[in-house]
Protein backbone atom coordinates (compact mmCIF):
# COMPACT_ATOMS: atom_id res chain seq x y z
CA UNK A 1 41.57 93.46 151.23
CA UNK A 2 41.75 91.62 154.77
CA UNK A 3 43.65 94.30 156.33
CA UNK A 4 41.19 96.98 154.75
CA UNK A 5 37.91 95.08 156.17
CA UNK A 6 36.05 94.12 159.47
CA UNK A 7 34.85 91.05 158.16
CA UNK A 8 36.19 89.25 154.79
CA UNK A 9 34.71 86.36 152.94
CA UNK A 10 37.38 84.64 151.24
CA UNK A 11 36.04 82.26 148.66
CA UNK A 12 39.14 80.10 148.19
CA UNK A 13 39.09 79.87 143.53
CA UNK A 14 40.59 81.40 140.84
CA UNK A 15 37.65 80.75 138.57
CA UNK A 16 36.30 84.47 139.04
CA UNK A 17 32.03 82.74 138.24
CA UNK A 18 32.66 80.75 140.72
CA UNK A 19 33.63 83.28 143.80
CA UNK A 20 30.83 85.66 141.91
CA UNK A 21 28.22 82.67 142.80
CA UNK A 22 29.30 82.17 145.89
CA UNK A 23 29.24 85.73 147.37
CA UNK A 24 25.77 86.10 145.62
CA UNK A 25 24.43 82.87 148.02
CA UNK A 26 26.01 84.22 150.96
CA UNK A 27 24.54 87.30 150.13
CA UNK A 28 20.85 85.42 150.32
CA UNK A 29 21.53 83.92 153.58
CA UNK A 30 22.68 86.88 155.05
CA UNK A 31 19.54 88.85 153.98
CA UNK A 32 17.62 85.66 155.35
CA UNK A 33 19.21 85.90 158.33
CA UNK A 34 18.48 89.70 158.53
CA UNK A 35 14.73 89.57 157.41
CA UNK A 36 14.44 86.54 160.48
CA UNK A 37 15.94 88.55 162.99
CA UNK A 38 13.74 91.68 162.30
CA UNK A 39 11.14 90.80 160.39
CA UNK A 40 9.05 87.27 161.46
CA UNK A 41 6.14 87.81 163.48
């Protein structure tokens, strides 16, 4: 996938729950980050 993508988050695990859980909390602090930037008064 790294060649295929602009940006890649690589969660370094076999143990498929644990990547899942981690892509789900960077998810959350990228739509933080997001709602911050465009969003706070």
């Amino acid at each position: 996938m790294k060649a295929s993508s602009d940006h890649l988050i690589n969660i370094p695990s076999i143990d498929t729950p644990r990547i899942q859980e981690c892509h789900m909390l960077l998810g959350h602090i990228i739509c933080q980050l997001v709602e911050e930037k465009y969003f706070s008064e």
